[in-house]
PDB file of N, CA and C in Angstrom:
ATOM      1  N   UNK A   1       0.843  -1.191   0.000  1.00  0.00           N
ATOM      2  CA  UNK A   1       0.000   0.000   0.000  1.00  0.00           C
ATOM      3  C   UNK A   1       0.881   1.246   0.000  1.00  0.00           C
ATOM      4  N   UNK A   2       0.500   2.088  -0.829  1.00  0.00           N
ATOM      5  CA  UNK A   2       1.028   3.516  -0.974  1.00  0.00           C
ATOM      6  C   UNK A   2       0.746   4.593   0.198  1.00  0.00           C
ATOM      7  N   UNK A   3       2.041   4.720   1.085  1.00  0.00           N
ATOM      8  CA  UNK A   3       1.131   5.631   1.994  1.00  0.00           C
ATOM      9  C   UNK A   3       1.314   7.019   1.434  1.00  0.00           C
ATOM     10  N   UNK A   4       0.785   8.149   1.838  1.00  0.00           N
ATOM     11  CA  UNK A   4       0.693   9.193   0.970  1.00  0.00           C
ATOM     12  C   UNK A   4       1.830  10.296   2.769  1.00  0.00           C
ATOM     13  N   UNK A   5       2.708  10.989   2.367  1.00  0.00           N
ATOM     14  CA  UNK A   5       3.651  11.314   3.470  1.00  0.00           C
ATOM     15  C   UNK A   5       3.154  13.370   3.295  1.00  0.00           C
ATOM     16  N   UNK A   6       3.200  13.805   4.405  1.00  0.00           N
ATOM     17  CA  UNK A   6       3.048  15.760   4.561  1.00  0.00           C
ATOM     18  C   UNK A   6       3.875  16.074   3.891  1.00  0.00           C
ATOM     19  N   UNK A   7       3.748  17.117   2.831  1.00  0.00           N
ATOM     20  CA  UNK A   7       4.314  18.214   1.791  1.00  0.00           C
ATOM     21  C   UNK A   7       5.382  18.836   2.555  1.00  0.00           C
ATOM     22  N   UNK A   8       4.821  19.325   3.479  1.00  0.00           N
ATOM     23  CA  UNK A   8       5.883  19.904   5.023  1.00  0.00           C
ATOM     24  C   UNK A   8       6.972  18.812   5.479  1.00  0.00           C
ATOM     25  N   UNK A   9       6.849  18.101   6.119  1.00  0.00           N
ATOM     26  CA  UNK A   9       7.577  17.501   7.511  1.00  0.00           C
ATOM     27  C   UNK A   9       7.708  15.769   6.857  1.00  0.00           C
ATOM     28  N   UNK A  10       6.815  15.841   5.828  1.00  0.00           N
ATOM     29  CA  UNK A  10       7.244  14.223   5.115  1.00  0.00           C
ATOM     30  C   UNK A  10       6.817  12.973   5.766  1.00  0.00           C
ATOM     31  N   UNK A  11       6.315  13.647   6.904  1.00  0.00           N
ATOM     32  CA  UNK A  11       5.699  12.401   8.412  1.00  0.00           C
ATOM     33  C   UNK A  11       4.388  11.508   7.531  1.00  0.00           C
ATOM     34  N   UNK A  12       4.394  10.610   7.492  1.00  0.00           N
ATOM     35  CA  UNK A  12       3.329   9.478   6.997  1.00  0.00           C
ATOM     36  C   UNK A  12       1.532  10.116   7.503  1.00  0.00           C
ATOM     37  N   UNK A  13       0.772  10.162   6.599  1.00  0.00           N
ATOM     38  CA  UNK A  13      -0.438  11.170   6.840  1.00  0.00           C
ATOM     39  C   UNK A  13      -1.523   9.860   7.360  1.00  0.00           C
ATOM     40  N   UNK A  14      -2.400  10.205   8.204  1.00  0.00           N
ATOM     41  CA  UNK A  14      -3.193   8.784   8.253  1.00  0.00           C
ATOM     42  C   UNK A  14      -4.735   9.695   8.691  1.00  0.00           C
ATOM     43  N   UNK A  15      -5.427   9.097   8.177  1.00  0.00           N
ATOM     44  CA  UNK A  15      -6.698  10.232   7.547  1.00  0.00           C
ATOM     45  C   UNK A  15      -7.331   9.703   6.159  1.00  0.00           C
ATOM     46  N   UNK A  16      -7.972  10.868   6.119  1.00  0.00           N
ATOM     47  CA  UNK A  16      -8.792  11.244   4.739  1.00  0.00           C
ATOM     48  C   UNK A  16      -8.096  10.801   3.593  1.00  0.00           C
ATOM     49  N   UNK A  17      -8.112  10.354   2.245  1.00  0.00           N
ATOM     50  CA  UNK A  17      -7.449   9.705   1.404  1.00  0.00           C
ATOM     51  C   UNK A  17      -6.973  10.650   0.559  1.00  0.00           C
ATOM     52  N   UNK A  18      -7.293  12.337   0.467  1.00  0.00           N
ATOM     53  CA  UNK A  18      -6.828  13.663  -0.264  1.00  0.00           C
ATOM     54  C   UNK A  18      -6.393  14.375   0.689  1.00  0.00           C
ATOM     55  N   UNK A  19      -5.789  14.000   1.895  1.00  0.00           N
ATOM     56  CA  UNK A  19      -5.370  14.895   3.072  1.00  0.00           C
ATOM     57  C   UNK A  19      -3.565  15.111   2.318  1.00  0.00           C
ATOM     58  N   UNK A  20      -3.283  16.217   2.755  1.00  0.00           N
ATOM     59  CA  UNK A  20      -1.999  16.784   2.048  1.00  0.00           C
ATOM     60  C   UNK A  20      -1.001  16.943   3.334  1.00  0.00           C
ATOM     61  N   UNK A  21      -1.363  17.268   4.420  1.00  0.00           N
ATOM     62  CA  UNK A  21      -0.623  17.692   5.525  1.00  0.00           C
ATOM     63  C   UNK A  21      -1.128  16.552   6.704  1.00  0.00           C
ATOM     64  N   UNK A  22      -0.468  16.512   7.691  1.00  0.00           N
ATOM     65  CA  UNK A  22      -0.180  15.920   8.909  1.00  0.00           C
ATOM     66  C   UNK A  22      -1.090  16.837  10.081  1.00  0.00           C
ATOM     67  N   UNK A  23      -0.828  18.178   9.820  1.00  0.00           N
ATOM     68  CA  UNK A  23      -1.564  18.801  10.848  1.00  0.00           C
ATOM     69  C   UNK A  23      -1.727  20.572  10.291  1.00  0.00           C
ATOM     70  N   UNK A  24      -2.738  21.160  11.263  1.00  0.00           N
ATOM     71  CA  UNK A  24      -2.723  23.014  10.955  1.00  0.00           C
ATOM     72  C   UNK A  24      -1.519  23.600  10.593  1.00  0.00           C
ATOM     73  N   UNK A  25      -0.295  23.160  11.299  1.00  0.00           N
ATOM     74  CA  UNK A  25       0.647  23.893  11.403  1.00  0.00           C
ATOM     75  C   UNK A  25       1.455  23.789  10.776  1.00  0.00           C
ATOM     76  N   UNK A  26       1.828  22.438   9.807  1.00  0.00           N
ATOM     77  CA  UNK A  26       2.435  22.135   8.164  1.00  0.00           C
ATOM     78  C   UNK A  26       1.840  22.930   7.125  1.00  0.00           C
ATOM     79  N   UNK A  27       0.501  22.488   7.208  1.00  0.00           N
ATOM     80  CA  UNK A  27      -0.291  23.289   6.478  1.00  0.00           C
ATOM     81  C   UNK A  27      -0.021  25.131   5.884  1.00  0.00           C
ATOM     82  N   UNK A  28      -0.362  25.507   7.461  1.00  0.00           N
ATOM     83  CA  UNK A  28       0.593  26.561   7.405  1.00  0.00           C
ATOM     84  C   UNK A  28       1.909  27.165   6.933  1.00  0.00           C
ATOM     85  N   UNK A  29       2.471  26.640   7.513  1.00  0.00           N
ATOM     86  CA  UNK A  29       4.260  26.704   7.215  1.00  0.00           C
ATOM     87  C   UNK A  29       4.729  26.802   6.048  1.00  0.00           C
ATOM     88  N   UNK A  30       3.810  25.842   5.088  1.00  0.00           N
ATOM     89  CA  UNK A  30       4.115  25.031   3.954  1.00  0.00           C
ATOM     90  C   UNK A  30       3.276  26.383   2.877  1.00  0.00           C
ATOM     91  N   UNK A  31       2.649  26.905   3.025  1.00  0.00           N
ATOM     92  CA  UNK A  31       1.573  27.776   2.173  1.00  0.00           C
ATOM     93  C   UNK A  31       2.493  29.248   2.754  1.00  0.00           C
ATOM     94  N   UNK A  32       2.798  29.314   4.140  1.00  0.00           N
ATOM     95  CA  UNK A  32       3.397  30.637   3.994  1.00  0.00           C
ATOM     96  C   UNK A  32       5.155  30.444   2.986  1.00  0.00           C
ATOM     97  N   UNK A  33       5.420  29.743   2.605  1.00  0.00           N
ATOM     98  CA  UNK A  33       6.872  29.701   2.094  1.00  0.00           C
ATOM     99  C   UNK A  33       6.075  29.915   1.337  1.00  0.00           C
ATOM    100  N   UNK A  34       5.405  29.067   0.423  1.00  0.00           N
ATOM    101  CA  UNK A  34       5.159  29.225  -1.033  1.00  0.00           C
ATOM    102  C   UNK A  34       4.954  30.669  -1.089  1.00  0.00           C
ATOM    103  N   UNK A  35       3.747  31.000  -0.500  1.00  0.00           N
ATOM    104  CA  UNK A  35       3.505  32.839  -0.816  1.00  0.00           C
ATOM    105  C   UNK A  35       4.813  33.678  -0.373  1.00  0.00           C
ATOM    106  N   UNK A  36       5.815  33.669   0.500  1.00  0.00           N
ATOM    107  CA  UNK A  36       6.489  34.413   0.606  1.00  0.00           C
ATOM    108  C   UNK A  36       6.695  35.891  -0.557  1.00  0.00           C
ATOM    109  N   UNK A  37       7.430  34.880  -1.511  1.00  0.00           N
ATOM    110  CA  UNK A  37       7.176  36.131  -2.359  1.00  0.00           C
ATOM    111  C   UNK A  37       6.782  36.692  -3.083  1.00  0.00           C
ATOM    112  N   UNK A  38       5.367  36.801  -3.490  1.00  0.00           N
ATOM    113  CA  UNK A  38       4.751  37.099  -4.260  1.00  0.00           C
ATOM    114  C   UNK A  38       3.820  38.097  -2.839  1.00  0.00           C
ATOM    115  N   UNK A  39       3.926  37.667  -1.327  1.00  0.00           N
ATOM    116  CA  UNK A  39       3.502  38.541  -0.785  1.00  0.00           C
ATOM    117  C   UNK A  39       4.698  40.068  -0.331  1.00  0.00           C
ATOM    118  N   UNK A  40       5.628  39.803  -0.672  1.00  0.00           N
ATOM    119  CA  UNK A  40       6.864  40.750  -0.677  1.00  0.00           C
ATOM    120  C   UNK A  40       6.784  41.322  -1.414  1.00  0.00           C
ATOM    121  N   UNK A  41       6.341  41.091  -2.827  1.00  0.00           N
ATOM    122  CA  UNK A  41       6.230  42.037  -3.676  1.00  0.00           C
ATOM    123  C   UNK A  41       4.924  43.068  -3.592  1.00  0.00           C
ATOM    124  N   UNK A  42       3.923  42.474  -3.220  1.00  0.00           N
ATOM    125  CA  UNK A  42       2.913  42.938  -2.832  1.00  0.00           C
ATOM    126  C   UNK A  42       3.439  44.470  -1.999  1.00  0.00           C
ATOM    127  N   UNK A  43       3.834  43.631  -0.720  1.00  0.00           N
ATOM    128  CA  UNK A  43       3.720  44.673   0.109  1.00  0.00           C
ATOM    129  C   UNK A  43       4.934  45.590  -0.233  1.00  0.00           C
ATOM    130  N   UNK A  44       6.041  45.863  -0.247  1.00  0.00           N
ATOM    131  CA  UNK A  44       7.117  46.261  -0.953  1.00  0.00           C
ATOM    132  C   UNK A  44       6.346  47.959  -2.341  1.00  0.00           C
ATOM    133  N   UNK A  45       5.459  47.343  -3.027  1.00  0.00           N
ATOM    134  CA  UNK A  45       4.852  48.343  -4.159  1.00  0.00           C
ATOM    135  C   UNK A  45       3.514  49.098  -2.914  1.00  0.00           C
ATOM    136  N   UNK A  46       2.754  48.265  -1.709  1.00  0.00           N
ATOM    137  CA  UNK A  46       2.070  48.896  -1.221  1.00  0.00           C
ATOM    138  C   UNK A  46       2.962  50.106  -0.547  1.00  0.00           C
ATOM    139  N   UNK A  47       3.731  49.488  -0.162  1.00  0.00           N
ATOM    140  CA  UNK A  47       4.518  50.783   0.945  1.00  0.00           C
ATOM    141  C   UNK A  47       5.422  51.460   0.195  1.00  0.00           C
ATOM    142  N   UNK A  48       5.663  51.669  -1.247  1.00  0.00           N
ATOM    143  CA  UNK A  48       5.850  52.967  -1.727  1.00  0.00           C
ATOM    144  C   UNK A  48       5.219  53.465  -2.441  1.00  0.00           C
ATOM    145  N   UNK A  49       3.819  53.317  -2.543  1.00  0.00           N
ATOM    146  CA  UNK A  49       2.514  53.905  -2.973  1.00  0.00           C
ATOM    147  C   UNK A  49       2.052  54.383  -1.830  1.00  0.00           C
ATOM    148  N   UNK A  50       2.171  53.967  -0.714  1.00  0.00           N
ATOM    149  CA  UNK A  50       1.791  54.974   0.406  1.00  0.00           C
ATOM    150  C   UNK A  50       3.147  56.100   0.402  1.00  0.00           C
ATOM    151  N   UNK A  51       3.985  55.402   0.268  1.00  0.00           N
ATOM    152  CA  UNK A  51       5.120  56.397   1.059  1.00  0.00           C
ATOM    153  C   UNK A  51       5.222  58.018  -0.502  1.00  0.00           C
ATOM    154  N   UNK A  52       4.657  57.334  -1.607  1.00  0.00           N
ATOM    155  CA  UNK A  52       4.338  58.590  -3.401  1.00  0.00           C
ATOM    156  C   UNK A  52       3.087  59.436  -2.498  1.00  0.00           C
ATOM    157  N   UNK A  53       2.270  58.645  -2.187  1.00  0.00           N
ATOM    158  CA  UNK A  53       1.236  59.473  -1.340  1.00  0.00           C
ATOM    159  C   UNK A  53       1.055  60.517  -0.488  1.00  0.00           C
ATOM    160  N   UNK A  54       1.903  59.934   0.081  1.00  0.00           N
ATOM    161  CA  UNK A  54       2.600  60.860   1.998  1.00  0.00           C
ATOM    162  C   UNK A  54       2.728  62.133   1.127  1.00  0.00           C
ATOM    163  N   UNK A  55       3.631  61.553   0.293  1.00  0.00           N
ATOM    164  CA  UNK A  55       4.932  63.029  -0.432  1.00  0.00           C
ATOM    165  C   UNK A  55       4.099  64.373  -1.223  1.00  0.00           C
ATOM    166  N   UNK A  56       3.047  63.747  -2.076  1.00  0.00           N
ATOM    167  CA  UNK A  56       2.108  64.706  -2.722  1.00  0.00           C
ATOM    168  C   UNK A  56       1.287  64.635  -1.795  1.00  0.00           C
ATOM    169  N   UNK A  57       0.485  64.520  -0.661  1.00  0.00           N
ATOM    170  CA  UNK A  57      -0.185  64.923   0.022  1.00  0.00           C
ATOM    171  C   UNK A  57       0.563  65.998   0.734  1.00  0.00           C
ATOM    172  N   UNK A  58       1.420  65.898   1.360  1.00  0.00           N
ATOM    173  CA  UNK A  58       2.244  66.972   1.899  1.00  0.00           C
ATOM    174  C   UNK A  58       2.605  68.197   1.385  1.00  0.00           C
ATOM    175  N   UNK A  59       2.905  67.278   0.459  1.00  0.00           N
ATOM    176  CA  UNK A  59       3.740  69.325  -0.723  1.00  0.00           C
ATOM    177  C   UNK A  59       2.672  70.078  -1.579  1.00  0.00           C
ATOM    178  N   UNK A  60       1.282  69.168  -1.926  1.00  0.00           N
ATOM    179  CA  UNK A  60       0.030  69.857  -2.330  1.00  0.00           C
ATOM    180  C   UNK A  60      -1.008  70.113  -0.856  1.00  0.00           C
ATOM    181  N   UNK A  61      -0.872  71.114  -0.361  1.00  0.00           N
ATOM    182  CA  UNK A  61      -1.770  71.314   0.581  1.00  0.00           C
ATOM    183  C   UNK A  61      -2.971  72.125   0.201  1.00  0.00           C
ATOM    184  N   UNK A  62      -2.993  73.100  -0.811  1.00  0.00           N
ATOM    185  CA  UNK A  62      -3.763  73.668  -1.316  1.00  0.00           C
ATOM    186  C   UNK A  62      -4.965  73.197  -2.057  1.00  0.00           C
ATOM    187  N   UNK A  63      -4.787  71.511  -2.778  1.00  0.00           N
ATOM    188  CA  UNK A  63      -5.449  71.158  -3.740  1.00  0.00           C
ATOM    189  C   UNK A  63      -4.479  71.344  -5.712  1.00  0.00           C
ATOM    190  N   UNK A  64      -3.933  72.162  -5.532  1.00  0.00           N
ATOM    191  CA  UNK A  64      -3.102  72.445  -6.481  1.00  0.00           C
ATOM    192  C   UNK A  64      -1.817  73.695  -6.539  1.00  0.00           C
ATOM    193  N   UNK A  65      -1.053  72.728  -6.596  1.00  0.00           N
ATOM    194  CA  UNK A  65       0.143  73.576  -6.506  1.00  0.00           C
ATOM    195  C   UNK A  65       1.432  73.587  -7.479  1.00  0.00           C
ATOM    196  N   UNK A  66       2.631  74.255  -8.058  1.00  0.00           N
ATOM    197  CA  UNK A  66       3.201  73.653  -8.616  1.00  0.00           C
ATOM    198  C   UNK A  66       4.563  73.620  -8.557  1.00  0.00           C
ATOM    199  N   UNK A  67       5.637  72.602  -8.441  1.00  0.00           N
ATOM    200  CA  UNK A  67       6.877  72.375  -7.874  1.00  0.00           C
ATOM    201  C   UNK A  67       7.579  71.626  -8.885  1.00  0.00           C
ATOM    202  N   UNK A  68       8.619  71.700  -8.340  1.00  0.00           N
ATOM    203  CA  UNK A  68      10.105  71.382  -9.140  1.00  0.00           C
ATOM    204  C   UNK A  68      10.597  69.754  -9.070  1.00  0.00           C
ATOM    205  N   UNK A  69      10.932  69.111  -9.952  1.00  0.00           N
ATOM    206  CA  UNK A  69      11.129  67.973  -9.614  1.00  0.00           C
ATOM    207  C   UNK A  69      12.347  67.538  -8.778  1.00  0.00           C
ATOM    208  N   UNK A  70      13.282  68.804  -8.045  1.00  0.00           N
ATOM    209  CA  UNK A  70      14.182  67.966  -7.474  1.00  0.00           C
ATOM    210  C   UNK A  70      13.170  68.094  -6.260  1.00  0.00           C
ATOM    211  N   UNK A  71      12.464  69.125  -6.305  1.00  0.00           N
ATOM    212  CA  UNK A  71      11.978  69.277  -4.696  1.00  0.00           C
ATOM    213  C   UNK A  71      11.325  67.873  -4.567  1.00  0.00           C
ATOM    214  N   UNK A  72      10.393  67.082  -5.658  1.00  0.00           N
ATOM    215  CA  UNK A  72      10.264  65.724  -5.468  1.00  0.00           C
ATOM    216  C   UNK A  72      11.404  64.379  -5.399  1.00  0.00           C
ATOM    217  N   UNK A  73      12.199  64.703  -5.917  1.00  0.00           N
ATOM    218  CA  UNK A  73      13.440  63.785  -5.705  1.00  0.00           C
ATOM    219  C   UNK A  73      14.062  64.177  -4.401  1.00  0.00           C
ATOM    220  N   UNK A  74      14.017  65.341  -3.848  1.00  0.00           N
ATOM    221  CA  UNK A  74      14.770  65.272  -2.738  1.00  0.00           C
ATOM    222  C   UNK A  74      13.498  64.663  -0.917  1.00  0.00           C
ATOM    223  N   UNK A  75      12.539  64.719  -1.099  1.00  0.00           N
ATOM    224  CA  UNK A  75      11.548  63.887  -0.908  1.00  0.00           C
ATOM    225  C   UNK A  75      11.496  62.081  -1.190  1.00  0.00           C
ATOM    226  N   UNK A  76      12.342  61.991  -1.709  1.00  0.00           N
ATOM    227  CA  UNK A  76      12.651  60.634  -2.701  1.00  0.00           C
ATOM    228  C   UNK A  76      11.411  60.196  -3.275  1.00  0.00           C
ATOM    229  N   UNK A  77      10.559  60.940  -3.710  1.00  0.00           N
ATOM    230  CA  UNK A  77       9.747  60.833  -4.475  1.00  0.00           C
ATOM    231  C   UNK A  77       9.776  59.422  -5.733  1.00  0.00           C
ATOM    232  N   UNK A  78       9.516  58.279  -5.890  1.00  0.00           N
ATOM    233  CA  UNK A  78       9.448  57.611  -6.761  1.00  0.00           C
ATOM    234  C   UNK A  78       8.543  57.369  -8.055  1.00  0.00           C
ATOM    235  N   UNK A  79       9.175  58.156  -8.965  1.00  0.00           N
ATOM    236  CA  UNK A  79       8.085  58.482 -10.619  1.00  0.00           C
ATOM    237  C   UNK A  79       7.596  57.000 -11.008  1.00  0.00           C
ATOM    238  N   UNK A  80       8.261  56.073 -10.637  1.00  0.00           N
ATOM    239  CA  UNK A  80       7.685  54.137 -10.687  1.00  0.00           C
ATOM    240  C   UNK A  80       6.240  54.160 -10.451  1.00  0.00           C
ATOM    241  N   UNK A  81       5.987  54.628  -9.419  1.00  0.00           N
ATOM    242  CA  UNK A  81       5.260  54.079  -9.089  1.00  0.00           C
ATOM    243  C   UNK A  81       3.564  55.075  -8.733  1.00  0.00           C
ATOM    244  N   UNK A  82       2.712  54.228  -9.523  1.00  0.00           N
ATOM    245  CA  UNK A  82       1.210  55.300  -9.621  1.00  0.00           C
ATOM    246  C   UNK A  82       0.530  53.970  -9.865  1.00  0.00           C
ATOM    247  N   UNK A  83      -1.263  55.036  -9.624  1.00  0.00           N
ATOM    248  CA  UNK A  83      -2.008  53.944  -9.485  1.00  0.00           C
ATOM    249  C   UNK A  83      -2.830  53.999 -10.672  1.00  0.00           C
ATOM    250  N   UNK A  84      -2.717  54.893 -11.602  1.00  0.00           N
ATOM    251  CA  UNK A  84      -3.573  55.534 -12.730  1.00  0.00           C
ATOM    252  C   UNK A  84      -2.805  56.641 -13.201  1.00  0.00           C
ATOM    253  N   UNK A  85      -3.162  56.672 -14.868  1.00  0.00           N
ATOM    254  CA  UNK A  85      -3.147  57.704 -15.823  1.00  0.00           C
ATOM    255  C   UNK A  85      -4.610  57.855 -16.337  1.00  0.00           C
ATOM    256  N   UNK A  86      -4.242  59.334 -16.206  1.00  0.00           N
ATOM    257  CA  UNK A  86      -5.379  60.028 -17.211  1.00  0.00           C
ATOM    258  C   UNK A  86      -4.691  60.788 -18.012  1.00  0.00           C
ATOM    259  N   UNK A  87      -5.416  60.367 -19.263  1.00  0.00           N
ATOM    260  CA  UNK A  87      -5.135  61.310 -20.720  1.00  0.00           C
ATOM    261  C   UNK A  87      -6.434  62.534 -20.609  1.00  0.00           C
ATOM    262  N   UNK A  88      -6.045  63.677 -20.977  1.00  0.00           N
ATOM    263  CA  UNK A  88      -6.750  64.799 -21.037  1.00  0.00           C
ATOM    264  C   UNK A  88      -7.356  64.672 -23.045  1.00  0.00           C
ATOM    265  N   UNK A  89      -8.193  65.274 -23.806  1.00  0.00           N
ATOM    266  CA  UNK A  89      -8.282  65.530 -24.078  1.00  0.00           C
ATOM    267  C   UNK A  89      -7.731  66.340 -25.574  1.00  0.00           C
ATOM    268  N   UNK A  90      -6.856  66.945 -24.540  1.00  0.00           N
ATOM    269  CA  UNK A  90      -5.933  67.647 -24.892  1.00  0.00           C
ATOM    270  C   UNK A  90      -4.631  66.900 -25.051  1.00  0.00           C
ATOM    271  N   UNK A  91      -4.540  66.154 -24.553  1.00  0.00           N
ATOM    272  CA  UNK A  91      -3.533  65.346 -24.407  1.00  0.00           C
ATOM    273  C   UNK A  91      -2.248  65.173 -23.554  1.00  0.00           C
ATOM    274  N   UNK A  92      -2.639  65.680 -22.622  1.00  0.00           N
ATOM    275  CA  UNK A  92      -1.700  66.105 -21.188  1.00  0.00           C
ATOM    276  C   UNK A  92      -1.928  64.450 -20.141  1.00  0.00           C
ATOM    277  N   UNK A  93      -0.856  64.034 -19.834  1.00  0.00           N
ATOM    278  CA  UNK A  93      -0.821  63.069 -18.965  1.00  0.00           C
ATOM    279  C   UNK A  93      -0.919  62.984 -17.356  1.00  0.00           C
ATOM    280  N   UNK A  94      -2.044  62.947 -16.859  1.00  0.00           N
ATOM    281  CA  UNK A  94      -1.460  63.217 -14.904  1.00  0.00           C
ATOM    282  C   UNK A  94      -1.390  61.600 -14.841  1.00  0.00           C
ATOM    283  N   UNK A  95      -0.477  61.122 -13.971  1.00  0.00           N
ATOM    284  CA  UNK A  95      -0.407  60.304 -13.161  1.00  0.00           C
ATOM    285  C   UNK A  95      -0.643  60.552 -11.787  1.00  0.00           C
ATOM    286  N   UNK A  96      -1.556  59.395 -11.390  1.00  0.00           N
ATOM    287  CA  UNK A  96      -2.380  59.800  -9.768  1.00  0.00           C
ATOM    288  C   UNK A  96      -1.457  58.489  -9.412  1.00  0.00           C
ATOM    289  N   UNK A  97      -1.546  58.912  -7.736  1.00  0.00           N
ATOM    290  CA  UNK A  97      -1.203  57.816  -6.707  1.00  0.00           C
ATOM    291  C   UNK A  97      -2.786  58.199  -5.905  1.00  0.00           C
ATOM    292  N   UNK A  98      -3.820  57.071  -5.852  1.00  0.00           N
ATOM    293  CA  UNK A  98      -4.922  57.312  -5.713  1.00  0.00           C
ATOM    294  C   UNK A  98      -5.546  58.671  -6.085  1.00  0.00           C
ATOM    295  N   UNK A  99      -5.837  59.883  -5.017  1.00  0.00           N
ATOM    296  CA  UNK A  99      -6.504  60.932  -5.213  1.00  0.00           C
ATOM    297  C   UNK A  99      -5.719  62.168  -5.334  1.00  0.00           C
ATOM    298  N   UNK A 100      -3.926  61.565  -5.574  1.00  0.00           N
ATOM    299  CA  UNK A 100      -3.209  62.982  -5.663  1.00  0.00           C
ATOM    300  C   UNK A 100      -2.462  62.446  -7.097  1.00  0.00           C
ATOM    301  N   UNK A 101      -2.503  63.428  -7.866  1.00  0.00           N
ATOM    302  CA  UNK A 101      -1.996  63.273  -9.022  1.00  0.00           C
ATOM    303  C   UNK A 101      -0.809  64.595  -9.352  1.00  0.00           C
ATOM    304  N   UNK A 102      -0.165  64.252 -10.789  1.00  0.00           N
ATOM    305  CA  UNK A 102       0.789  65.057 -11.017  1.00  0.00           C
ATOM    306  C   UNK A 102       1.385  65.059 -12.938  1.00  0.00           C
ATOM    307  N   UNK A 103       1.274  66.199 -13.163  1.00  0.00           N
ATOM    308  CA  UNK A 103       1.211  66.970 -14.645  1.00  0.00           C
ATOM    309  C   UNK A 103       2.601  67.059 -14.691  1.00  0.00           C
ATOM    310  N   UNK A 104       3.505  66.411 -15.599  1.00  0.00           N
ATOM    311  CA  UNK A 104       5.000  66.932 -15.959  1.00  0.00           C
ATOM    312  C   UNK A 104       4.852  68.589 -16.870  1.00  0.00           C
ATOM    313  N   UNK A 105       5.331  69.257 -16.632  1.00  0.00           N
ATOM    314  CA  UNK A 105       5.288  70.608 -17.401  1.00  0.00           C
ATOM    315  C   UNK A 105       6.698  70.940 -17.845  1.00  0.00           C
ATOM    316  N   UNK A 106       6.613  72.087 -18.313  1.00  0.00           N
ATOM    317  CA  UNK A 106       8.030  72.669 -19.002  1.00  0.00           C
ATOM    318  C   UNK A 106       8.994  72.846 -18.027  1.00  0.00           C
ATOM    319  N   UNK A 107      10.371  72.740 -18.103  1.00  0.00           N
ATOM    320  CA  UNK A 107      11.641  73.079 -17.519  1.00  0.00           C
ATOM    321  C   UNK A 107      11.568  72.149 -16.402  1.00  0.00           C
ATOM    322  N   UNK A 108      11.161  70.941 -16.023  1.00  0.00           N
ATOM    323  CA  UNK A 108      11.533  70.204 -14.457  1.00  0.00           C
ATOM    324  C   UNK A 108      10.225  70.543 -13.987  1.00  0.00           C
ATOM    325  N   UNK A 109       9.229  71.222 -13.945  1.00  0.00           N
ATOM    326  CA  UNK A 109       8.435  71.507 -13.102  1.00  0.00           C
ATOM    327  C   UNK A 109       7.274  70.414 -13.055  1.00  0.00           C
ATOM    328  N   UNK A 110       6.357  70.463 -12.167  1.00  0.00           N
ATOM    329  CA  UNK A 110       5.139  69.367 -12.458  1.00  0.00           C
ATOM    330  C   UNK A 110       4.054  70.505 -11.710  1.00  0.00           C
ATOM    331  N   UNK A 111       3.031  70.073 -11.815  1.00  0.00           N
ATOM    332  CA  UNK A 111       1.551  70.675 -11.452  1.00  0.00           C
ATOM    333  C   UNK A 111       0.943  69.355 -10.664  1.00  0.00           C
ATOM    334  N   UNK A 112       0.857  69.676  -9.206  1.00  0.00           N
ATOM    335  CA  UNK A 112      -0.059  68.607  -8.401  1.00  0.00           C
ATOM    336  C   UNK A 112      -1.235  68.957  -7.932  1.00  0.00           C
ATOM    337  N   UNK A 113      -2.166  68.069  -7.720  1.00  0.00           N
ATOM    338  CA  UNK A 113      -3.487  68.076  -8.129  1.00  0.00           C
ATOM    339  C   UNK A 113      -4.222  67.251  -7.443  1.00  0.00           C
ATOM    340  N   UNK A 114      -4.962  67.721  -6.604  1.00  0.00           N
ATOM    341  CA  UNK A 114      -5.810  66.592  -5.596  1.00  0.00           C
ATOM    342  C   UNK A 114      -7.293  66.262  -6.853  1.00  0.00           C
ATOM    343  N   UNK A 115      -7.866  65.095  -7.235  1.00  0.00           N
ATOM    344  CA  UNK A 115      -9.056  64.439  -7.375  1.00  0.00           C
ATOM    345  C   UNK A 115      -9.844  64.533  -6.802  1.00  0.00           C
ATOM    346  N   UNK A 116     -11.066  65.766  -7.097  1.00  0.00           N
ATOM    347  CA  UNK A 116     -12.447  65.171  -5.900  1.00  0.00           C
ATOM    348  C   UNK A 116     -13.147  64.031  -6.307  1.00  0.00           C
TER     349      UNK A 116
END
């Protein structure tokens, strides 16, 4: 007879005839490796989409304002990373990080822009 052994720990399974693990805590163990990184990447792009956020929330306090791109690089501002483009019309590009967005303009400068 074929015994069927845990994905985890390899211990001989005795049970249900589609049981994969030995117990909760293989189970576990065994599913958090696999996700490791694909949840790193996850969180890694969440926390510098918050941290693009922080930065234009801060330096647009007005709703619209307009600044220099080192003043965003020295912020460490990261241009990677947004959650949306909008094309105008006209044909002007903002990239938003959710509800704060930002217009590249002439000479280094950009135009930021809160979304109601």
């Amino acid at each position: 007879m074929n015994q069927k052994k845990c994905l985890e720990c390899d211990t001989v399974i005795i049970g249900r005839i589609d049981k994969k693990f030995c117990s909760d805590y293989c189970r576990n163990t065994y599913n958090n490796k696999v996700n490791t990184e694909s949840k790193n990447l996850i969180r890694n792009t969440n926390n510098r989409l918050k941290k693009n956020y922080k930065i234009l929330a801060e330096l647009n306090v007005s709703g619209k304002t307009k600044i220099t791109r080192s003043r965003l690089n020295n912020q460490n501002f990261d241009f990677n990373y947004f959650t949306s483009i909008y094309t105008t019309k006209t044909g002007n590009v903002y990239h938003y990080v959710y509800d704060q967005g930002y217009l590249a303009l002439e000479n280094d400068y950009f135009l930021l822009i809160k979304r109601d």
